[in-house]
C-alpha atoms as a PDB file:
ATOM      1  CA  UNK A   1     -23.774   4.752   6.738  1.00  0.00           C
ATOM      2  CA  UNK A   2     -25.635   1.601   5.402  1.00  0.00           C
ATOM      3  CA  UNK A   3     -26.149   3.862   2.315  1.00  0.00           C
ATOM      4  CA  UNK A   4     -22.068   4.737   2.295  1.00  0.00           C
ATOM      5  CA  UNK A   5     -21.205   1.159   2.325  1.00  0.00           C
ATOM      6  CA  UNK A   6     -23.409   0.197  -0.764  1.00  0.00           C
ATOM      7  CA  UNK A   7     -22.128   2.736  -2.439  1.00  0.00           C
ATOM      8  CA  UNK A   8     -18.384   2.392  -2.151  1.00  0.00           C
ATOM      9  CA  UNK A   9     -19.276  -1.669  -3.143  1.00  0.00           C
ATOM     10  CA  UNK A  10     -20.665  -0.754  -6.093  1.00  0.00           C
ATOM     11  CA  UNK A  11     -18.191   1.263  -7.767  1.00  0.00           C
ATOM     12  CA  UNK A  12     -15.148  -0.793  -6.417  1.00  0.00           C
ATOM     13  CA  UNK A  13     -17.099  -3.935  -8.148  1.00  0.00           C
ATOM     14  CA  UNK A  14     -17.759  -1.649 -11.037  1.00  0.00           C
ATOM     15  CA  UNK A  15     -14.335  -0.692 -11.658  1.00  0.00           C
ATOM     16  CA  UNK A  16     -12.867  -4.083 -10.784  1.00  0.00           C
ATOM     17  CA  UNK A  17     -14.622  -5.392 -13.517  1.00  0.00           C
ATOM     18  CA  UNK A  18     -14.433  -2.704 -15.842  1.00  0.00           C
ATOM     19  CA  UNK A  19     -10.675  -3.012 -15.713  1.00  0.00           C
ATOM     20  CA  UNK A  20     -10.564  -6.877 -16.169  1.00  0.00           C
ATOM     21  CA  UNK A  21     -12.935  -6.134 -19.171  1.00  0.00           C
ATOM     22  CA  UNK A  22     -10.554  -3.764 -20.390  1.00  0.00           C
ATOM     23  CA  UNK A  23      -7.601  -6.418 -20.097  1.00  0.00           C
ATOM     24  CA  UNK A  24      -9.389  -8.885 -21.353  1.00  0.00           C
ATOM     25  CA  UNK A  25     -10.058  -7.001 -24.449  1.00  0.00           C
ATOM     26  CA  UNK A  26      -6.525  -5.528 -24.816  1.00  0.00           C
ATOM     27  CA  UNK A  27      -5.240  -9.086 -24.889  1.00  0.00           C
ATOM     28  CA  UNK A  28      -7.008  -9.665 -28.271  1.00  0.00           C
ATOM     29  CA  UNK A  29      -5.720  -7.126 -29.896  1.00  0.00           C
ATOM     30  CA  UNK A  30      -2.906  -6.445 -32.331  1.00  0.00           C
ATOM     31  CA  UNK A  31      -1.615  -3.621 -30.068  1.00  0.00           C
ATOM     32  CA  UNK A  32      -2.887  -3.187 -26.767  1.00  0.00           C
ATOM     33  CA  UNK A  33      -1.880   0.490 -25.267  1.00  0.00           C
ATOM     34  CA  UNK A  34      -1.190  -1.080 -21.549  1.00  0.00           C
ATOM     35  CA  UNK A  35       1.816  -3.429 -21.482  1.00  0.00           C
ATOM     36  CA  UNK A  36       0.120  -4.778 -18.954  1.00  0.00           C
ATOM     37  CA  UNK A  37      -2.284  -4.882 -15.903  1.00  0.00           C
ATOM     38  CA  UNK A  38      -2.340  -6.327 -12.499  1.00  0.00           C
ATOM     39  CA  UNK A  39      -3.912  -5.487  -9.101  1.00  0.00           C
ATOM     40  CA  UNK A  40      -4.229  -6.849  -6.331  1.00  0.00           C
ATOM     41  CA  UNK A  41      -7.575  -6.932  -3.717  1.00  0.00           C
ATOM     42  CA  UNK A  42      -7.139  -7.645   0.137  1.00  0.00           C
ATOM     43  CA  UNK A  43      -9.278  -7.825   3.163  1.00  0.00           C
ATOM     44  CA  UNK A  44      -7.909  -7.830   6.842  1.00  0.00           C
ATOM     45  CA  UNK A  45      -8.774  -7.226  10.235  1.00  0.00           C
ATOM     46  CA  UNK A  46      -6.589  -4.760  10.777  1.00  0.00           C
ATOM     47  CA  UNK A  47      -5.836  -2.064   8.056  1.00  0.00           C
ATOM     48  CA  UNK A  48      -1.825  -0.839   8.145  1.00  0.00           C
ATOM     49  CA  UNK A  49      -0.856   1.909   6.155  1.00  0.00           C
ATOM     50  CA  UNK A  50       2.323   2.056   3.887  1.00  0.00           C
ATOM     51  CA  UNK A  51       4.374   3.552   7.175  1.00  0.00           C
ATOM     52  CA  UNK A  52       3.523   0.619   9.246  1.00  0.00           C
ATOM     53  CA  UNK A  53       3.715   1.908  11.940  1.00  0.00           C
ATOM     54  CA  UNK A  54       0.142   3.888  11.344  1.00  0.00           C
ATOM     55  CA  UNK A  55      -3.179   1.257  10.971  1.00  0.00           C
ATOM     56  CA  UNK A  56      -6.945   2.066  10.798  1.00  0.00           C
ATOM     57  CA  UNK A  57      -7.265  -0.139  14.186  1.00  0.00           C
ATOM     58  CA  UNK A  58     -10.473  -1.156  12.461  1.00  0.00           C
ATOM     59  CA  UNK A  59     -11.489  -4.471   9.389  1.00  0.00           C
ATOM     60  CA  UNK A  60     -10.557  -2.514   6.330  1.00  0.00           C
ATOM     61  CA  UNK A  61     -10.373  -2.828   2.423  1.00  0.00           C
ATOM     62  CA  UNK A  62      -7.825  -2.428   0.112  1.00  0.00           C
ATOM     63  CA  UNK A  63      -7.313  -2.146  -3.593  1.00  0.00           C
ATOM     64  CA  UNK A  64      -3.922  -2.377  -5.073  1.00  0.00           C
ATOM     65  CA  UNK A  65      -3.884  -1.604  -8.866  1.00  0.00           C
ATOM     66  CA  UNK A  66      -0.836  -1.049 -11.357  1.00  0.00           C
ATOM     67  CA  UNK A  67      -1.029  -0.013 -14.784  1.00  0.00           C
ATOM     68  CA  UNK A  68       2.086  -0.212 -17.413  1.00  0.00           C
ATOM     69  CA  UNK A  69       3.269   1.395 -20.613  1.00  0.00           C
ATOM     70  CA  UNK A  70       6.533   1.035 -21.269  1.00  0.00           C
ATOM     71  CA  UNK A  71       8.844   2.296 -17.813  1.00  0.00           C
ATOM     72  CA  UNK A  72       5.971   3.691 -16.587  1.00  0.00           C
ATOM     73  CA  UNK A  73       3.546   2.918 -14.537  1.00  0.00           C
ATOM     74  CA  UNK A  74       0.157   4.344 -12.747  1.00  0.00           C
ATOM     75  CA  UNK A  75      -0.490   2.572  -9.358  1.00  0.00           C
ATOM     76  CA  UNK A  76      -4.038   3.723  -7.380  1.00  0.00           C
ATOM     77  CA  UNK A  77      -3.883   2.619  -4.325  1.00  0.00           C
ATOM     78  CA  UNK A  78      -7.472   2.756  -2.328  1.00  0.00           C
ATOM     79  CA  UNK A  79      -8.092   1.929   1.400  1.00  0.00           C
ATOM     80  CA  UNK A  80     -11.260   1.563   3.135  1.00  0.00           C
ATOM     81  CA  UNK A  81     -12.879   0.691   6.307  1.00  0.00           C
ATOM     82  CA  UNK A  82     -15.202  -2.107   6.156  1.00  0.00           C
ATOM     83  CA  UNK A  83     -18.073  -0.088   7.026  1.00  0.00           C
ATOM     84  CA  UNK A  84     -17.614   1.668   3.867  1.00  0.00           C
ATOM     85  CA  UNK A  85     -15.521   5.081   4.934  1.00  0.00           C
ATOM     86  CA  UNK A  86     -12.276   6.308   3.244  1.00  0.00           C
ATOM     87  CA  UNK A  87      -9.435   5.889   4.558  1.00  0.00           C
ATOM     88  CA  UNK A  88      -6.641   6.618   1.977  1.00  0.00           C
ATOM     89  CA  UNK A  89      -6.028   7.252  -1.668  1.00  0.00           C
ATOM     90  CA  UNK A  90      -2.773   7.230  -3.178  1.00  0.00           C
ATOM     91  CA  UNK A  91      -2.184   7.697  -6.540  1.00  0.00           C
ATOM     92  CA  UNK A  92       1.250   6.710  -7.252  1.00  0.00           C
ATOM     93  CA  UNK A  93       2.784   7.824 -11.224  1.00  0.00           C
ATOM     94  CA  UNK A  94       6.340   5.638 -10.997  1.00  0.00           C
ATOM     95  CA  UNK A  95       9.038   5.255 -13.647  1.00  0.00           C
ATOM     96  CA  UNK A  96      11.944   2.277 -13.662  1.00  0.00           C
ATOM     97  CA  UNK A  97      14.922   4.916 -14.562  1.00  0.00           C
ATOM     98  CA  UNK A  98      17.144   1.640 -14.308  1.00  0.00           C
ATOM     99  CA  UNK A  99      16.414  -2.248 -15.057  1.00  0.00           C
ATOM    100  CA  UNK A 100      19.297  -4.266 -15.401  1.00  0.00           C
ATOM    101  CA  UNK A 101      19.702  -7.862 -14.564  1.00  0.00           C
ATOM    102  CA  UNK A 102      20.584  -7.181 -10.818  1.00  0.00           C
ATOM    103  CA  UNK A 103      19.972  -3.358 -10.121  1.00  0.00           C
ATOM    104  CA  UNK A 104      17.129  -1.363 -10.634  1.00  0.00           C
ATOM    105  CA  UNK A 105      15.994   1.784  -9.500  1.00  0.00           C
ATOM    106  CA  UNK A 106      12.888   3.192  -8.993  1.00  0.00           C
ATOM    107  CA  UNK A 107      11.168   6.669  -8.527  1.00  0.00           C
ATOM    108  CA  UNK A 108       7.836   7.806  -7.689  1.00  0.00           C
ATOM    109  CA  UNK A 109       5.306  10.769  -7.189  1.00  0.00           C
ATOM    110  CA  UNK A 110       2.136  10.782  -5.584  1.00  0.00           C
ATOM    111  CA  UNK A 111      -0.650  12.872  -5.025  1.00  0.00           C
ATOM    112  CA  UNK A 112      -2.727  11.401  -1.663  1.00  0.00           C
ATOM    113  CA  UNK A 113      -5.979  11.823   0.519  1.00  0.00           C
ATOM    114  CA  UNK A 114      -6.447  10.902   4.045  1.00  0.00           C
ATOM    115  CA  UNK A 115      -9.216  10.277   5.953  1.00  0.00           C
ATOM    116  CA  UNK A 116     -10.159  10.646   9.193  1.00  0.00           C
ATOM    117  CA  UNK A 117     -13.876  11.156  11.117  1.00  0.00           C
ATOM    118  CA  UNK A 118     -13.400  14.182  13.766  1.00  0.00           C
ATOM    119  CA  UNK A 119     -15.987  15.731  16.421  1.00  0.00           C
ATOM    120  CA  UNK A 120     -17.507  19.342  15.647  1.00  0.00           C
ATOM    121  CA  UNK A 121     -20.294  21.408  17.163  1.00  0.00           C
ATOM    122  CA  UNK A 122     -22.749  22.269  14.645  1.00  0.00           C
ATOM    123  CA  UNK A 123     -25.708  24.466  15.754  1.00  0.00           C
ATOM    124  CA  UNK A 124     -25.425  23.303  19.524  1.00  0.00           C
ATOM    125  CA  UNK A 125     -24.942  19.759  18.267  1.00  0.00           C
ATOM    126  CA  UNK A 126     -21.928  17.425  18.279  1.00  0.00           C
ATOM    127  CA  UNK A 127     -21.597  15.840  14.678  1.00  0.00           C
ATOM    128  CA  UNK A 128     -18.986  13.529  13.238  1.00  0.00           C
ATOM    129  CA  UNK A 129     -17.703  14.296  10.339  1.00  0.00           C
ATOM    130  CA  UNK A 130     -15.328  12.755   7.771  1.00  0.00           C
ATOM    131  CA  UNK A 131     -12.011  15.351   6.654  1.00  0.00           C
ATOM    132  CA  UNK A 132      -9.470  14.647   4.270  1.00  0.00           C
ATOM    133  CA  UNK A 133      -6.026  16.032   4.388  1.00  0.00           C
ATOM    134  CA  UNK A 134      -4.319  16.586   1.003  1.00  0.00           C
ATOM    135  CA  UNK A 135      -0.353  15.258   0.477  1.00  0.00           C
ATOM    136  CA  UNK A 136       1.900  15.265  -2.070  1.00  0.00           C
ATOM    137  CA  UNK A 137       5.020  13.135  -2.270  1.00  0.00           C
ATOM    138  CA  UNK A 138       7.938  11.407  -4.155  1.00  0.00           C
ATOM    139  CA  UNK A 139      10.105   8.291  -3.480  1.00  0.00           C
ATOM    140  CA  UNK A 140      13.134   6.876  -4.617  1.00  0.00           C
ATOM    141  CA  UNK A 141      13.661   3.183  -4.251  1.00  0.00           C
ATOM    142  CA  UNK A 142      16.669   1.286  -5.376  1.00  0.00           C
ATOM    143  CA  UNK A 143      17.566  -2.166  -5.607  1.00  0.00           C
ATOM    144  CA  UNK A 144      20.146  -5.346  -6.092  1.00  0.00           C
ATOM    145  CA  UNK A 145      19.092  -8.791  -6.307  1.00  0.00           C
ATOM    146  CA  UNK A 146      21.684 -10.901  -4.787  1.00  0.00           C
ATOM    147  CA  UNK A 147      20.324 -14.177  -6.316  1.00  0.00           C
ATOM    148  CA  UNK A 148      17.344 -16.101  -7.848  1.00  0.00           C
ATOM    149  CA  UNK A 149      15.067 -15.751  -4.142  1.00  0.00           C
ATOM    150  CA  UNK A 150      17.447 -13.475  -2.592  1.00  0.00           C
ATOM    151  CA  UNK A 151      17.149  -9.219  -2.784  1.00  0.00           C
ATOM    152  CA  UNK A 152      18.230  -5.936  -0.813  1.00  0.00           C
ATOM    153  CA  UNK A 153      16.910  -2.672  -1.125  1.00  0.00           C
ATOM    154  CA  UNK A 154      16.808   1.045   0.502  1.00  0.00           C
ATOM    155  CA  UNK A 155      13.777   3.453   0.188  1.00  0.00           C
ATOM    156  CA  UNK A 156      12.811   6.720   0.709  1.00  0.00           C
ATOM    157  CA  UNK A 157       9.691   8.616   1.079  1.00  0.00           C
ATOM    158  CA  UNK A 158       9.479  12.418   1.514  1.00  0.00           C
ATOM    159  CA  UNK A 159       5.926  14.050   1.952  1.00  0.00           C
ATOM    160  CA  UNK A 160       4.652  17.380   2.524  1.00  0.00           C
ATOM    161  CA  UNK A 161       1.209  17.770   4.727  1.00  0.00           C
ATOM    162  CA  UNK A 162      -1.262  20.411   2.612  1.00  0.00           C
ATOM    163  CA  UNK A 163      -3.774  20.708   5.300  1.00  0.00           C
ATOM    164  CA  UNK A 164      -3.917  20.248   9.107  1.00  0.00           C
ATOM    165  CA  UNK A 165      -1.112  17.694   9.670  1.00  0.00           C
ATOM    166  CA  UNK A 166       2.601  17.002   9.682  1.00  0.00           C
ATOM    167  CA  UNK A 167       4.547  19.129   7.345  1.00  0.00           C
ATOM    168  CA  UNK A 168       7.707  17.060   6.605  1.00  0.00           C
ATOM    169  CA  UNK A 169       7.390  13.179   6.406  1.00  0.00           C
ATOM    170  CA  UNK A 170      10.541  11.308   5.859  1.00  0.00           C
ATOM    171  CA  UNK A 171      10.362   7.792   6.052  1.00  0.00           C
ATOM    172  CA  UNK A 172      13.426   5.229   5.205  1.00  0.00           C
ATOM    173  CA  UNK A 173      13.539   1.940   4.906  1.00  0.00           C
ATOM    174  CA  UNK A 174      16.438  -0.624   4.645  1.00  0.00           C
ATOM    175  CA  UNK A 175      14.958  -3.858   3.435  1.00  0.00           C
ATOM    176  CA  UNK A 176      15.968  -7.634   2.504  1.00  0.00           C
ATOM    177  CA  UNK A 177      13.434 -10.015   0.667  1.00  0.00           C
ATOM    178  CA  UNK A 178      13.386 -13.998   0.610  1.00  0.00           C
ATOM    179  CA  UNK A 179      10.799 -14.663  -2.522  1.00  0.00           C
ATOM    180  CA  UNK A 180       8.975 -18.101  -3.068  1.00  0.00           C
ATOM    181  CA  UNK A 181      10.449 -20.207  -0.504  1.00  0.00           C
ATOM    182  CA  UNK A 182       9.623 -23.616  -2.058  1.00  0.00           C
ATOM    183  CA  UNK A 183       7.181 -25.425   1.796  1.00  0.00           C
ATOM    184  CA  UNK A 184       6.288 -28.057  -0.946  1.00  0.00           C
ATOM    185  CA  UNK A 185       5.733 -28.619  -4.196  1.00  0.00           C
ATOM    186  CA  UNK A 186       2.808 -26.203  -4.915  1.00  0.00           C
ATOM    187  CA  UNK A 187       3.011 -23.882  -1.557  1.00  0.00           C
ATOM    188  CA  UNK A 188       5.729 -20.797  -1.406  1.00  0.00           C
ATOM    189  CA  UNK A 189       6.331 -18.614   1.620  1.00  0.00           C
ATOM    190  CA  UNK A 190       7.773 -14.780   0.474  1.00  0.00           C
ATOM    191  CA  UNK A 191       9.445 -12.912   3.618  1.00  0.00           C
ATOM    192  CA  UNK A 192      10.803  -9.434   4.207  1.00  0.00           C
ATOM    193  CA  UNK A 193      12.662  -8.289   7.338  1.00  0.00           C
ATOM    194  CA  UNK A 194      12.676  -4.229   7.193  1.00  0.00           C
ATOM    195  CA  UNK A 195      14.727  -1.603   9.693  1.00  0.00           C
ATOM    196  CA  UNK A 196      13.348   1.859   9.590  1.00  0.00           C
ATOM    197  CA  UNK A 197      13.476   5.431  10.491  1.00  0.00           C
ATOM    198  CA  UNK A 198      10.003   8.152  10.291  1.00  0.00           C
ATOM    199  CA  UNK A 199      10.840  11.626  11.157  1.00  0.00           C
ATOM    200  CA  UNK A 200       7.474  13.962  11.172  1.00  0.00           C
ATOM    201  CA  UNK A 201       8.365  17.484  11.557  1.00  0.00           C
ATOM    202  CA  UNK A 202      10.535  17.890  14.537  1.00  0.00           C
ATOM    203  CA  UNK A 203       9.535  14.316  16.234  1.00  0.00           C
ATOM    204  CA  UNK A 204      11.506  10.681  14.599  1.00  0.00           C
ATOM    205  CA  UNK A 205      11.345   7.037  15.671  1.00  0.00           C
ATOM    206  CA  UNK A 206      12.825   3.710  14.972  1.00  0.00           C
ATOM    207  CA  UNK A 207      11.290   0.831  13.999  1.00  0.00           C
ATOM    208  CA  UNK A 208      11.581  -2.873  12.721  1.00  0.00           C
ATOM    209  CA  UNK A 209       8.481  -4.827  10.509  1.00  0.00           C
ATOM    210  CA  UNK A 210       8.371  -8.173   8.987  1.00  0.00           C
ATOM    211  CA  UNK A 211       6.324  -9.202   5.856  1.00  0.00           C
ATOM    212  CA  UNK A 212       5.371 -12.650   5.147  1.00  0.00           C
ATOM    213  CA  UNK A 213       2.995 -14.268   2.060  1.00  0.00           C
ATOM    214  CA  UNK A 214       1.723 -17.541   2.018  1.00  0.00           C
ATOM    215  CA  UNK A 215       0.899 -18.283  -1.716  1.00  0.00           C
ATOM    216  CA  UNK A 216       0.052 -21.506  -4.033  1.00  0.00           C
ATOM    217  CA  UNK A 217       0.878 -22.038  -7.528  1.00  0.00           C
ATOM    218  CA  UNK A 218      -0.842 -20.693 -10.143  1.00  0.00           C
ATOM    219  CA  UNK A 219      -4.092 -19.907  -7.679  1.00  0.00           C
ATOM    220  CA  UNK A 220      -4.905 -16.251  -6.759  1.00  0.00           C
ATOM    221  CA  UNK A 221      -5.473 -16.091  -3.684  1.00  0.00           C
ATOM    222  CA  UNK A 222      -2.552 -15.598  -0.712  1.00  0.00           C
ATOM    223  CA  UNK A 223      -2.095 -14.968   2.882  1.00  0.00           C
ATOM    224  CA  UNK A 224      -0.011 -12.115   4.163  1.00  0.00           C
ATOM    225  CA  UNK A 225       0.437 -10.757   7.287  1.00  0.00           C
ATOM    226  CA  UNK A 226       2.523  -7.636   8.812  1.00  0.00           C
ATOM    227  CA  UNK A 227       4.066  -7.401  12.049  1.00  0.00           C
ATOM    228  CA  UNK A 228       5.549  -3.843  13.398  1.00  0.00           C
ATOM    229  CA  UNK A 229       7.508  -3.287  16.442  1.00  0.00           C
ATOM    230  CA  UNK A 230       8.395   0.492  17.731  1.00  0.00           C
ATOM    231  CA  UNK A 231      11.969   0.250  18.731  1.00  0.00           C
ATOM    232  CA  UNK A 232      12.557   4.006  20.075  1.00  0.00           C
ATOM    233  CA  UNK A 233       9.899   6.475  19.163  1.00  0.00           C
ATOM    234  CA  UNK A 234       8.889   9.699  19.791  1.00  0.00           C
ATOM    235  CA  UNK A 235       5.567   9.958  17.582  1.00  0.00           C
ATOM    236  CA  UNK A 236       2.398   9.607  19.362  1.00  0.00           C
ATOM    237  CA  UNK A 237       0.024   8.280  19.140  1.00  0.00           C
ATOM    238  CA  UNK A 238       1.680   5.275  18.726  1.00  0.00           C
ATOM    239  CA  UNK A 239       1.247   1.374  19.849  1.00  0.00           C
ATOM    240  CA  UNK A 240       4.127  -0.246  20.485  1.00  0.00           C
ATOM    241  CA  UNK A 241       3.401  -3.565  18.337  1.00  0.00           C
ATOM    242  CA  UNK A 242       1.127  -3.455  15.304  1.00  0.00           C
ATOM    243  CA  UNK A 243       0.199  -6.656  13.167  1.00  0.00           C
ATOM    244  CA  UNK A 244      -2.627  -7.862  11.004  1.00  0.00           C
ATOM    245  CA  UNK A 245      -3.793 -10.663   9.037  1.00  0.00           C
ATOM    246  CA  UNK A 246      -5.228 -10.293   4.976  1.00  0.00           C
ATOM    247  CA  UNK A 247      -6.721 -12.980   2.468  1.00  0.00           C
ATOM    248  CA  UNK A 248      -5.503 -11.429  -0.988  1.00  0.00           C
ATOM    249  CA  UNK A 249      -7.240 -11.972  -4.425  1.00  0.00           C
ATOM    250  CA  UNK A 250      -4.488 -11.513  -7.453  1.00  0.00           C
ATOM    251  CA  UNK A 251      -5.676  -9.867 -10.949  1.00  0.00           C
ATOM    252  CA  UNK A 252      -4.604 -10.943 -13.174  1.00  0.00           C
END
């Protein structure tokens, strides 16, 4: 495990600097082939997946990257444990089919492994093991922006389970964002109440989740923190209240 852990540090270290090398070098020249390049690392106590409503219970990793020519964009998104196992890879290819001034809409496809460690009996011996179960699935996410701070939104998720898991995954979300409430001069607080509905196959539930970011001006690192609350559910398991604190380093 010790072994695991060293490893997966290495190569997220290696790529994190590999792609601010990469930046930094496409910034010098006459014409770079990225637009542009951002990305986002965070560390919490309590990993929650992009459904909320699921977390890894367990201190967990995440990298947050987005790549972007043009209206399109590549977006890895890696999750670990803290002890160095996988926990999800999502490898979102999104395009902005609309960008005006107030609305813009937004679609998606992804291609994603989870992780999970399950019991089997191998030669008379129990053994842990780690499995991954294969999606695939596609999004479409428009938006409005009411004024300068002020958004709504809708989104939906569809996914379809390869391997040993749910089937059909719909997950929508009606959303409104408050961006860069001015505490003080340097300080900004960014919150986002969210309603919504996960169906999984023949079992659905409602739920509501709050997102707030601390941030200072012009200095990468943040505070964010999720809080989830099942309203009426059906999917198990399931804890009624989920929420989790991460420090998060900007690239930039």
């Amino acid at each position: 495990m010790k072994n695991l852990w060293l490893a997966n540090c290495f190569w997220a270290i290696f790529f994190l600097v590999a792609l601010q090398g990469v930046n930094a070098q496409q910034v010098n020249e006459a014409k770079p082939f990225l637009d542009d390049f951002r990305g986002t690392v965070s560390v919490t106590h309590n990993g929650i997946s992009l459904i909320p409503s699921f977390s890894l219970g367990d201190p967990a990793a995440l990298f947050d990257l987005k790549f972007t020519k043009g209206r399109f964009s590549f977006e890895p998104d890696m999750r670990f444990a803290l002890e160095g196992k996988p926990w999800s890879f999502l490898f979102w290819f999104r395009y902005k089919a609309v960008q005006h001034e107030k609305f813009s809409l937004r679609l998606g496809v992804h291609p994603a492994l989870n992780f999970r460690t399950i019991s089997i009996n191998r030669n008379g011996a129990d053994e842990d093991i780690l499995e991954s179960r294969r999606f695939l699935a596609s999004e479409i996410a428009p938006s409005y922006q009411i004024g300068k701070n002020v958004g709504v939104g809708l989104y939906y998720l569809y996914s379809y389970g390869l391997d040993n898991s749910a089937k059909n995954n719909h997950f929508i979300v009606a959303s409104i964002s408050f961006s860069k409430i001015n505490l003080t001069e340097q300080f900004h607080l960014s919150f986002s109440p969210q309603a919504y509905y996960l169906k999984q196959d023949d079992i659905d539930g409602f739920y509501a989740v709050a997102f707030f970011t601390l941030s200072k001006e012009g200095f990468p690192l943040s505070v964010s923190s999720i809080l989830n609350k099942a309203i009426d559910t059906r999917i198990q398991p399931e804890k009624d209240f989920t929420w989790n604190v991460s420090l998060n380093y900007r690239i930039r």
